[in-house]
N, C-alpha and C. Protein backbone atom coordinates (compact mmCIF):
# COMPACT_ATOMS: atom_id res chain seq x y z
N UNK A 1 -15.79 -19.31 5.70
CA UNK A 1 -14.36 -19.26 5.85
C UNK A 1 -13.99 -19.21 7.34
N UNK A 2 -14.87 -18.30 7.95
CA UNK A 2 -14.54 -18.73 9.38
C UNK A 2 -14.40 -19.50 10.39
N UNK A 3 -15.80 -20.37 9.87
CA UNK A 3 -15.77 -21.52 10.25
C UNK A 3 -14.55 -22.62 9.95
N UNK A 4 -13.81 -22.52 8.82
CA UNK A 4 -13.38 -23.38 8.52
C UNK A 4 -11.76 -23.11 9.48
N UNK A 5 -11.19 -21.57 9.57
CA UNK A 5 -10.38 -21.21 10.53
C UNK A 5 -10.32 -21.18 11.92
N UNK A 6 -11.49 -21.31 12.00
CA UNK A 6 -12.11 -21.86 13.28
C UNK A 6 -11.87 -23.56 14.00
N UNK A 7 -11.87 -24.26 13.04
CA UNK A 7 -11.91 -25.68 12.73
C UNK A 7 -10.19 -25.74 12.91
N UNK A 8 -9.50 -25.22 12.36
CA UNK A 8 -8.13 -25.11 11.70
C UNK A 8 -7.32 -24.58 12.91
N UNK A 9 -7.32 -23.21 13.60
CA UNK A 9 -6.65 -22.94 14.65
C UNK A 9 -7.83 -22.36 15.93
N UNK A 10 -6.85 -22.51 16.79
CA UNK A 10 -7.45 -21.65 18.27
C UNK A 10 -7.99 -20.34 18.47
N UNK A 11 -8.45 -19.39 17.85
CA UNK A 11 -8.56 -18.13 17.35
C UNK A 11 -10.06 -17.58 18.02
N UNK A 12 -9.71 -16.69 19.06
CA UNK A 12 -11.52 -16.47 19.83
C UNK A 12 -11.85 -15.37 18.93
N UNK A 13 -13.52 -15.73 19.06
CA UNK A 13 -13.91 -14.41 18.53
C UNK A 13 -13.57 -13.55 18.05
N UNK A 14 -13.19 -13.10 19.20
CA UNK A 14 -12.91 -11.33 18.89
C UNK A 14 -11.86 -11.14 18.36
N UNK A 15 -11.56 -12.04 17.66
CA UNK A 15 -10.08 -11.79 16.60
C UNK A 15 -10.46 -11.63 15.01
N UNK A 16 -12.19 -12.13 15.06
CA UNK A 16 -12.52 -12.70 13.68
C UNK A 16 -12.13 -11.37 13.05
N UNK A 17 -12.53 -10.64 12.95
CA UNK A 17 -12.01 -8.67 12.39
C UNK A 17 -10.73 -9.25 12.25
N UNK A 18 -9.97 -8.82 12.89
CA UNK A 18 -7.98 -9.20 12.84
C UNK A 18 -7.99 -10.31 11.47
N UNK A 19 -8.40 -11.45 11.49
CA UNK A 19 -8.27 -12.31 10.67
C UNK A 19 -8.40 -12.39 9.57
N UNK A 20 -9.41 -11.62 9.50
CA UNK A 20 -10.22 -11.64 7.86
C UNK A 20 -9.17 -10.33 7.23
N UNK A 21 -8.65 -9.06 8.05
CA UNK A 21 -8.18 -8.17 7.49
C UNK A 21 -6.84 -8.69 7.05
N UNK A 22 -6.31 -9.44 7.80
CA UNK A 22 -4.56 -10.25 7.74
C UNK A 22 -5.09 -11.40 6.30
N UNK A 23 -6.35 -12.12 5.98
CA UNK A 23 -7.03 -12.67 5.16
C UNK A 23 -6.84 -11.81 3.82
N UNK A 24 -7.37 -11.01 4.38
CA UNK A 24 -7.58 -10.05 2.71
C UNK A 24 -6.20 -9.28 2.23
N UNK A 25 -5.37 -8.89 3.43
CA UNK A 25 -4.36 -8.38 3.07
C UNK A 25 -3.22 -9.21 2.24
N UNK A 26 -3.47 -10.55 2.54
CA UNK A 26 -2.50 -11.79 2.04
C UNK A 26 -3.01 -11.88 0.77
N UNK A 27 -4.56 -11.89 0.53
CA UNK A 27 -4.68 -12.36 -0.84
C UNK A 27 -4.45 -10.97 -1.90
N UNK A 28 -4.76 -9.40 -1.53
CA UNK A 28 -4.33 -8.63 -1.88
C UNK A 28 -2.72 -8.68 -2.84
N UNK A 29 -1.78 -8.97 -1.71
CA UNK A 29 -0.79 -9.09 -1.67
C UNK A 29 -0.11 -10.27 -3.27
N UNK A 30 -1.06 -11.48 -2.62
CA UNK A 30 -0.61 -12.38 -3.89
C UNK A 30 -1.16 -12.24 -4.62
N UNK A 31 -2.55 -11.05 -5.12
CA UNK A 31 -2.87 -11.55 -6.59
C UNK A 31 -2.42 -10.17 -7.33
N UNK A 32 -1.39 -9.11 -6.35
CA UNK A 32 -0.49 -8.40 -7.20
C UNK A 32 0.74 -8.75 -7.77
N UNK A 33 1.35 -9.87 -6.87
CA UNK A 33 2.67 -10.64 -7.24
C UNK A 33 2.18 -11.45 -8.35
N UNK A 34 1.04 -12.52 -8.68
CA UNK A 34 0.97 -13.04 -9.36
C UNK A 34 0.84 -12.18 -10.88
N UNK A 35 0.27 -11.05 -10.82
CA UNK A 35 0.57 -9.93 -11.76
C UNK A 35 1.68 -9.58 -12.51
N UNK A 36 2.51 -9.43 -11.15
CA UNK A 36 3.67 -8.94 -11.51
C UNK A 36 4.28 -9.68 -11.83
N UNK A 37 4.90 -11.12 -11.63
CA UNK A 37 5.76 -11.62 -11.84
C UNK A 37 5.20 -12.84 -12.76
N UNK A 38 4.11 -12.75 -13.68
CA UNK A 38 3.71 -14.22 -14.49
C UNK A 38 2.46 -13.49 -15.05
N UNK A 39 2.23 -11.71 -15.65
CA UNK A 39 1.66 -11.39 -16.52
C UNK A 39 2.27 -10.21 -17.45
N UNK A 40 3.01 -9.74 -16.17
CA UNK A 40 3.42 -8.15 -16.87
C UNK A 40 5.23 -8.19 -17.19
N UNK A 41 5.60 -9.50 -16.80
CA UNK A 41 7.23 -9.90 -17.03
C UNK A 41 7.10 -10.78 -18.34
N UNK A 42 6.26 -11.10 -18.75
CA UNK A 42 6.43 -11.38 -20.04
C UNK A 42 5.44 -10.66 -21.07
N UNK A 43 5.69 -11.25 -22.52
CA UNK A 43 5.22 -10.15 -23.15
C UNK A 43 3.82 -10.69 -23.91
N UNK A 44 3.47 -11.88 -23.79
CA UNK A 44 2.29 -12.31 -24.97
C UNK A 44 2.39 -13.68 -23.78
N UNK A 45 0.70 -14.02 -24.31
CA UNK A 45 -0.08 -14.84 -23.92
C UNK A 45 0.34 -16.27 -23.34
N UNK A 46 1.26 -16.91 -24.81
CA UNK A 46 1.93 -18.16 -24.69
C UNK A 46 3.38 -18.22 -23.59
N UNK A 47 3.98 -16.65 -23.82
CA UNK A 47 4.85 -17.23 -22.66
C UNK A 47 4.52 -17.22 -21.10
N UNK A 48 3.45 -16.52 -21.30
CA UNK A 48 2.32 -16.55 -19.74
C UNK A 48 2.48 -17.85 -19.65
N UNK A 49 1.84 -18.36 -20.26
CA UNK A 49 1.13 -19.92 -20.11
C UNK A 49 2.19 -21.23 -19.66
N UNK A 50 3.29 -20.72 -20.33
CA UNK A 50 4.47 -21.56 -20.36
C UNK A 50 5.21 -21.32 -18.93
N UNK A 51 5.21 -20.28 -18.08
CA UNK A 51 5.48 -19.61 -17.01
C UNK A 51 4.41 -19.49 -15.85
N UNK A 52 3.23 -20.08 -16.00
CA UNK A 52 2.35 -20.25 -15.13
C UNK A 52 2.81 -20.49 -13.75
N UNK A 53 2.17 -20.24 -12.90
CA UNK A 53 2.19 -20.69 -11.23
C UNK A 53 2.00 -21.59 -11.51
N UNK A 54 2.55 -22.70 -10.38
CA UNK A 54 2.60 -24.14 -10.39
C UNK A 54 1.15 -24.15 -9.53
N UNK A 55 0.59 -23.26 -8.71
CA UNK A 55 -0.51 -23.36 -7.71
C UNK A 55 -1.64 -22.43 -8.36
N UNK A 56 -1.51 -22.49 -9.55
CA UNK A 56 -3.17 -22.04 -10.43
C UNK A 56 -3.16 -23.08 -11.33
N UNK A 57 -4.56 -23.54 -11.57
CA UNK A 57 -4.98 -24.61 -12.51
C UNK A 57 -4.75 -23.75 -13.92
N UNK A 58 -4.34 -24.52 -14.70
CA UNK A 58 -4.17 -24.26 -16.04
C UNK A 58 -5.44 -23.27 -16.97
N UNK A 59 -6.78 -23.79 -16.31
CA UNK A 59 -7.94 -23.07 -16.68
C UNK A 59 -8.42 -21.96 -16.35
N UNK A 60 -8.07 -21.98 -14.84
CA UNK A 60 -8.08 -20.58 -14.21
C UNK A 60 -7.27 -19.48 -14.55
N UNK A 61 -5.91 -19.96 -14.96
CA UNK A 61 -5.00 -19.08 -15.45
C UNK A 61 -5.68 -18.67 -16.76
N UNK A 62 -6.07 -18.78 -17.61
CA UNK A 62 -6.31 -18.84 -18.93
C UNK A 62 -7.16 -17.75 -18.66
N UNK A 63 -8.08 -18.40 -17.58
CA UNK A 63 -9.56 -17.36 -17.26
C UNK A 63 -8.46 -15.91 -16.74
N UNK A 64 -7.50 -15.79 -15.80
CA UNK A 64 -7.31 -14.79 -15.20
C UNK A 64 -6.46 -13.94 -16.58
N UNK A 65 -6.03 -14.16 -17.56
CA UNK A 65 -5.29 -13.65 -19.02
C UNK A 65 -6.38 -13.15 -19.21
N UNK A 66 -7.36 -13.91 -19.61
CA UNK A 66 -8.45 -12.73 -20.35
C UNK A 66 -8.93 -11.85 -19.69
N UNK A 67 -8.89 -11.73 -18.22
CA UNK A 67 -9.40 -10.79 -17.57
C UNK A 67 -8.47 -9.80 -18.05
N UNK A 68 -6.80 -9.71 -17.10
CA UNK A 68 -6.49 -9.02 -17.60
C UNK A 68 -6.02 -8.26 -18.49
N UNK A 69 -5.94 -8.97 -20.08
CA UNK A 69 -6.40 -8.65 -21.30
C UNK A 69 -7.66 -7.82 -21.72
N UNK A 70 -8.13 -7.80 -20.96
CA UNK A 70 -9.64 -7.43 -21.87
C UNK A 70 -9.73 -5.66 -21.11
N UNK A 71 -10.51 -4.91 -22.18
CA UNK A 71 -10.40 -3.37 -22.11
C UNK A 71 -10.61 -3.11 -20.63
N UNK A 72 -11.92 -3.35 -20.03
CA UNK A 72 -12.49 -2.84 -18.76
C UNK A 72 -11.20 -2.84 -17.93
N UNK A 73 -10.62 -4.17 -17.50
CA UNK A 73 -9.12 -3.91 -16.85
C UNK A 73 -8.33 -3.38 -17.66
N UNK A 74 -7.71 -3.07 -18.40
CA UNK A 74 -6.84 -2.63 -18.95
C UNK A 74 -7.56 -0.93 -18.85
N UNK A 75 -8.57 -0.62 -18.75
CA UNK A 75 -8.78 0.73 -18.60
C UNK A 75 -8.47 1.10 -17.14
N UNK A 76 -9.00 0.50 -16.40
CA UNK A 76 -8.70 0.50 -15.06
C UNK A 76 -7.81 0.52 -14.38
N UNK A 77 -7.02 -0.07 -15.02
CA UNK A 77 -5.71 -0.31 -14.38
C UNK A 77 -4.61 1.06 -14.61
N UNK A 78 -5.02 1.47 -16.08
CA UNK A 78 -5.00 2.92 -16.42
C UNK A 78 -5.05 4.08 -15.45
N UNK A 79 -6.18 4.44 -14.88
CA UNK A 79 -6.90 5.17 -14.38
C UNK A 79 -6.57 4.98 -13.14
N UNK A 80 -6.04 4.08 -12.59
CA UNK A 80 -5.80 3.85 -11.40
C UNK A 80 -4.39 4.11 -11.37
N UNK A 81 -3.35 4.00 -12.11
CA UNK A 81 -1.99 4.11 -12.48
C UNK A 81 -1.77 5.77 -12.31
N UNK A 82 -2.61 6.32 -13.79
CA UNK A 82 -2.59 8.36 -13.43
C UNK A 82 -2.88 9.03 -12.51
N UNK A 83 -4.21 7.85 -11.65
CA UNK A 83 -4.24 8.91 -10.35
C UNK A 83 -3.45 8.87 -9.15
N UNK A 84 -2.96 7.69 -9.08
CA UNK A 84 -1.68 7.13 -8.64
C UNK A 84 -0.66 8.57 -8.65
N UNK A 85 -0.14 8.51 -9.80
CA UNK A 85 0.64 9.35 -10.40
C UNK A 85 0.43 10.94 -10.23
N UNK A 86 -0.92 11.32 -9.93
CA UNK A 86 -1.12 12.58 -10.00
C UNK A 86 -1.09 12.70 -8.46
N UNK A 87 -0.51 12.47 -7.34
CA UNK A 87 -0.77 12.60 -5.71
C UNK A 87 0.59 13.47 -5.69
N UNK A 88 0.21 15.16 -5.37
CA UNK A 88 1.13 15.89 -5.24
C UNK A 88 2.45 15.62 -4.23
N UNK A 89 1.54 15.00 -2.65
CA UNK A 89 2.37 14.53 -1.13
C UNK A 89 1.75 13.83 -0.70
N UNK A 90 2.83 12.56 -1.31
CA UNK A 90 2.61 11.48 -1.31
C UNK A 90 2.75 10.62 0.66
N UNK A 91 2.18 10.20 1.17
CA UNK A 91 2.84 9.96 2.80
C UNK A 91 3.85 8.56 2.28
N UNK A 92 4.95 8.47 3.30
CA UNK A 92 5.56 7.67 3.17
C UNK A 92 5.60 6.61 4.94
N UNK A 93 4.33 6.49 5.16
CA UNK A 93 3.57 5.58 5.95
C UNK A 93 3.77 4.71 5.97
N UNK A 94 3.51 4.08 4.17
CA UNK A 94 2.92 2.86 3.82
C UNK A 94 1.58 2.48 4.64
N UNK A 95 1.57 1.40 5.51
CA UNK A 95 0.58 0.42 6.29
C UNK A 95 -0.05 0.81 7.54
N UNK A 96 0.90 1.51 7.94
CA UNK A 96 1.06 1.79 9.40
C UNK A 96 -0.19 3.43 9.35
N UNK A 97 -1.16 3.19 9.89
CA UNK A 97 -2.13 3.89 10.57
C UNK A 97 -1.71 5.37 11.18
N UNK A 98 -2.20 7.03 10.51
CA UNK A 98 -1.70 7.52 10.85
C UNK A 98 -2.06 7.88 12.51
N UNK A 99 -3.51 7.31 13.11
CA UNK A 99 -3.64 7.16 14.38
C UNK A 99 -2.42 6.35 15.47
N UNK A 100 -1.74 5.30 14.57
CA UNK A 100 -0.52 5.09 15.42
C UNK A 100 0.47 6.29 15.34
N UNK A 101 0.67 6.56 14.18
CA UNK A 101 2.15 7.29 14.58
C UNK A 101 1.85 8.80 15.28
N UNK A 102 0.25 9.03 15.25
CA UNK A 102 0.16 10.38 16.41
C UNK A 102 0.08 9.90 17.50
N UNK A 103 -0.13 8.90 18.39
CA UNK A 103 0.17 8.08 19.42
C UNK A 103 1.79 8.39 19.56
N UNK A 104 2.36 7.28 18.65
CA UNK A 104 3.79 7.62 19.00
C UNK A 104 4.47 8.81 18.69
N UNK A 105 4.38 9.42 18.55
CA UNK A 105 4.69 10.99 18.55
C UNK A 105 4.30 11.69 19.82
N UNK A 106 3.17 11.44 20.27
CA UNK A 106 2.86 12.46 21.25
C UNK A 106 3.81 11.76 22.78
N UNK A 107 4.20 10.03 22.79
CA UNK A 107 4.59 9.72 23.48
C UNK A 107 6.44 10.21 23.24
N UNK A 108 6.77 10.65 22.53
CA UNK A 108 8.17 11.08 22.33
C UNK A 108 8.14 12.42 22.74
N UNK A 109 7.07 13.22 22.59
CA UNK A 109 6.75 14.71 23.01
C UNK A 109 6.56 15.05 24.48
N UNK A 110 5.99 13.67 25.08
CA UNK A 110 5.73 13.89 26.73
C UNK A 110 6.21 14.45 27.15
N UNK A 111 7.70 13.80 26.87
CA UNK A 111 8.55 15.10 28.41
C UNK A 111 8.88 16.43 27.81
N UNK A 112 8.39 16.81 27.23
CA UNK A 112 8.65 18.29 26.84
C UNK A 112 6.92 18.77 27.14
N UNK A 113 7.18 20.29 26.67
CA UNK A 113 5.44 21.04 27.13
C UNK A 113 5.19 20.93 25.92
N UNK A 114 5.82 20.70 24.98
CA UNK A 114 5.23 20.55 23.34
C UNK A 114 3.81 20.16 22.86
N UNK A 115 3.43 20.86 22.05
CA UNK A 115 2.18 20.07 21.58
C UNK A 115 1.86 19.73 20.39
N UNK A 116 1.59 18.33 19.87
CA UNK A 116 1.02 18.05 18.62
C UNK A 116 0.85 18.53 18.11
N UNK A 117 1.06 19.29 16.60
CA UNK A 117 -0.04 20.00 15.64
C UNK A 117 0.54 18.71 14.38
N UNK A 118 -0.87 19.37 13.58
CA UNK A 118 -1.43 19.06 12.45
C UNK A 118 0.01 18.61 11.15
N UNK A 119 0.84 20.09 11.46
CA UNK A 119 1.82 20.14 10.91
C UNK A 119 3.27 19.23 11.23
N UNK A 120 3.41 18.22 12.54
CA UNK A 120 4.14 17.57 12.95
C UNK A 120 3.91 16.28 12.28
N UNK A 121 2.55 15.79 12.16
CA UNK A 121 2.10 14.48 11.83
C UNK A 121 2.18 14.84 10.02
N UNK A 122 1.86 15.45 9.43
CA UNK A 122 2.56 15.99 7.76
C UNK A 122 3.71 15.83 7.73
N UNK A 123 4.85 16.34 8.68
CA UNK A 123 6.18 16.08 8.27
C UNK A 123 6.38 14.91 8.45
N UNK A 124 5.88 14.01 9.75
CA UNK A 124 6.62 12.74 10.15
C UNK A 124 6.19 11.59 8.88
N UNK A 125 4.68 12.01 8.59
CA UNK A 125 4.62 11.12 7.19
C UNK A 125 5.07 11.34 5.74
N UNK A 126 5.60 12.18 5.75
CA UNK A 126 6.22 12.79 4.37
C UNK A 126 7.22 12.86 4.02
N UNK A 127 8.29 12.56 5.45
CA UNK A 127 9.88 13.03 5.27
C UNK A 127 10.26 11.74 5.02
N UNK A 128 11.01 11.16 3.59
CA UNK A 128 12.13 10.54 3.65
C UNK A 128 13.15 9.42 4.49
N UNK A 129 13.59 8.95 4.61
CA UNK A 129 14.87 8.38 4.44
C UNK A 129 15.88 9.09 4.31
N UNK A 130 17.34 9.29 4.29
CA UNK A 130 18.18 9.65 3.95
C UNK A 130 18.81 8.76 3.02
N UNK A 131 18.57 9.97 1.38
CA UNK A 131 19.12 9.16 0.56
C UNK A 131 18.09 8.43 -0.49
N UNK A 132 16.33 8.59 0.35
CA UNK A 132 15.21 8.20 -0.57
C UNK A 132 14.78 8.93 -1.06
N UNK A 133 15.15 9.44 -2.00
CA UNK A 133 14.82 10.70 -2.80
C UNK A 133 14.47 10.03 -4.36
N UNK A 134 12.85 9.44 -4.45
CA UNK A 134 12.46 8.57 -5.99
C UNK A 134 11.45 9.17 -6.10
N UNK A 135 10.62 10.40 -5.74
CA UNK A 135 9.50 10.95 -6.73
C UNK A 135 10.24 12.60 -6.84
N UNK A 136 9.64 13.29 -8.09
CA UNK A 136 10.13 14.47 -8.58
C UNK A 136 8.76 15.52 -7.71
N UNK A 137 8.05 14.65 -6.97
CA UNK A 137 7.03 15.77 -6.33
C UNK A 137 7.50 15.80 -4.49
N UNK A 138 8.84 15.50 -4.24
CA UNK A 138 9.14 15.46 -3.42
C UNK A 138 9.40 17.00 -3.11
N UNK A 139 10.33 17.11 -3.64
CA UNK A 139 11.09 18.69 -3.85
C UNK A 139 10.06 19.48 -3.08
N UNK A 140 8.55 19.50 -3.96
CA UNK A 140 7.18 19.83 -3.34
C UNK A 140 6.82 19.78 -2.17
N UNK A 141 7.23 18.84 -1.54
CA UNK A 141 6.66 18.38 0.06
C UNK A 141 7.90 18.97 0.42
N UNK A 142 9.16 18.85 0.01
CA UNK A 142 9.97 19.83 1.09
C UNK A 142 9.67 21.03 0.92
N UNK A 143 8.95 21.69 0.12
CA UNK A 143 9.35 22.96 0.42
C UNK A 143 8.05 23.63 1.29
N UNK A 144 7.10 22.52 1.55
CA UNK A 144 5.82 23.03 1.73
C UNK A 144 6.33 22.58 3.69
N UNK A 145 6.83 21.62 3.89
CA UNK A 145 7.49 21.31 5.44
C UNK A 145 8.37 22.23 5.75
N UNK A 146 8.45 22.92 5.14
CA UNK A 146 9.67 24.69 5.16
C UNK A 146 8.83 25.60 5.37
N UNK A 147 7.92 25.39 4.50
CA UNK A 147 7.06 26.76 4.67
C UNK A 147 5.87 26.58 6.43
N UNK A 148 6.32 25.51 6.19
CA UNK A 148 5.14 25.11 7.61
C UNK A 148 6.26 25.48 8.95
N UNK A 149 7.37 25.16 8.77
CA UNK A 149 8.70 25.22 10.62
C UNK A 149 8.46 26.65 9.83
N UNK A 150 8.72 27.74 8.97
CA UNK A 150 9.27 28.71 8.99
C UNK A 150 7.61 29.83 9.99
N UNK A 151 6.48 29.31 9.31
CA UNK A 151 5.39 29.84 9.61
C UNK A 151 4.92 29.25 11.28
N UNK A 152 5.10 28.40 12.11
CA UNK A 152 5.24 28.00 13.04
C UNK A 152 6.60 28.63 14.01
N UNK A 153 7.53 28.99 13.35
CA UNK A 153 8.73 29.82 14.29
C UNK A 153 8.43 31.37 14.51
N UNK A 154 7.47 31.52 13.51
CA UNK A 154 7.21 33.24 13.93
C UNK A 154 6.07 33.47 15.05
């Protein structure tokens, strides 16, 4: 594959890492959309089929139904769903590396004598939006970012 991106654009070396991760993240990406929107939006087999991607062969699709039809995924997907579900504080990160945002944090802290703790980089990934208030284990993380400024002010 590299070779062939290689062939395809200008890209040195030392990008091959970068590439393959932006690589995997894309196909990640589309073979959850293709999930979502042309297995789990309809309800049985035939209207799959009838609703297919125009950019999967008819056979492959067929092949990718029974996959996810068949128990092993369907257990999995399970199991991966509850534990999903069971994450008391949850970060609201997403993508972004929590080694970046203690970088940018400590550069917003410079001009003060302040110092990083443990407990700054917990709140900055945990707090909200104003107004994003969609898991019931939130409540949880606020009260535990309370108990952390209240135990830090004494």
């Amino acid at each position: 594959m590299w070779k062939y991106i290689k062939e395809k654009y200008d890209i040195p070396d030392e990008a091959k890492q970068w590439v393959f991760e932006l690589v995997c993240s894309a196909w990640r990406k589309y073979k959850s959309q293709l999930k979502t929107n042309h297995f789990k939006a309809y309800e049985n087999d035939e209207l799959r089929m009838e609703n297919r991607p125009v950019d999967v062969p008819e056979s492959h699709f067929k092949d990718l139904l029974k996959y996810w039809n068949s128990d092993p995924h369907k257990k999995m997907s399970k199991t991966n769903t509850e534990n999903r579900n069971r994450l008391k504080c949850p970060h609201t990160a997403g993508r972004t590396p929590f080694s970046l945002i203690r970088e940018e944090k400590k550069k917003e802290i410079s001009d003060t004598l302040d110092t990083l703790s443990s407990k700054d980089i917990f709140v900055t990934t945990r707090k909200r939006k104003l107004g994003r208030i969609y898991k019931s284990s939130y409540d949880n993380t606020i009260s535990k970012i309370a108990e952390m400024e209240r135990i830090q002010s004494t």
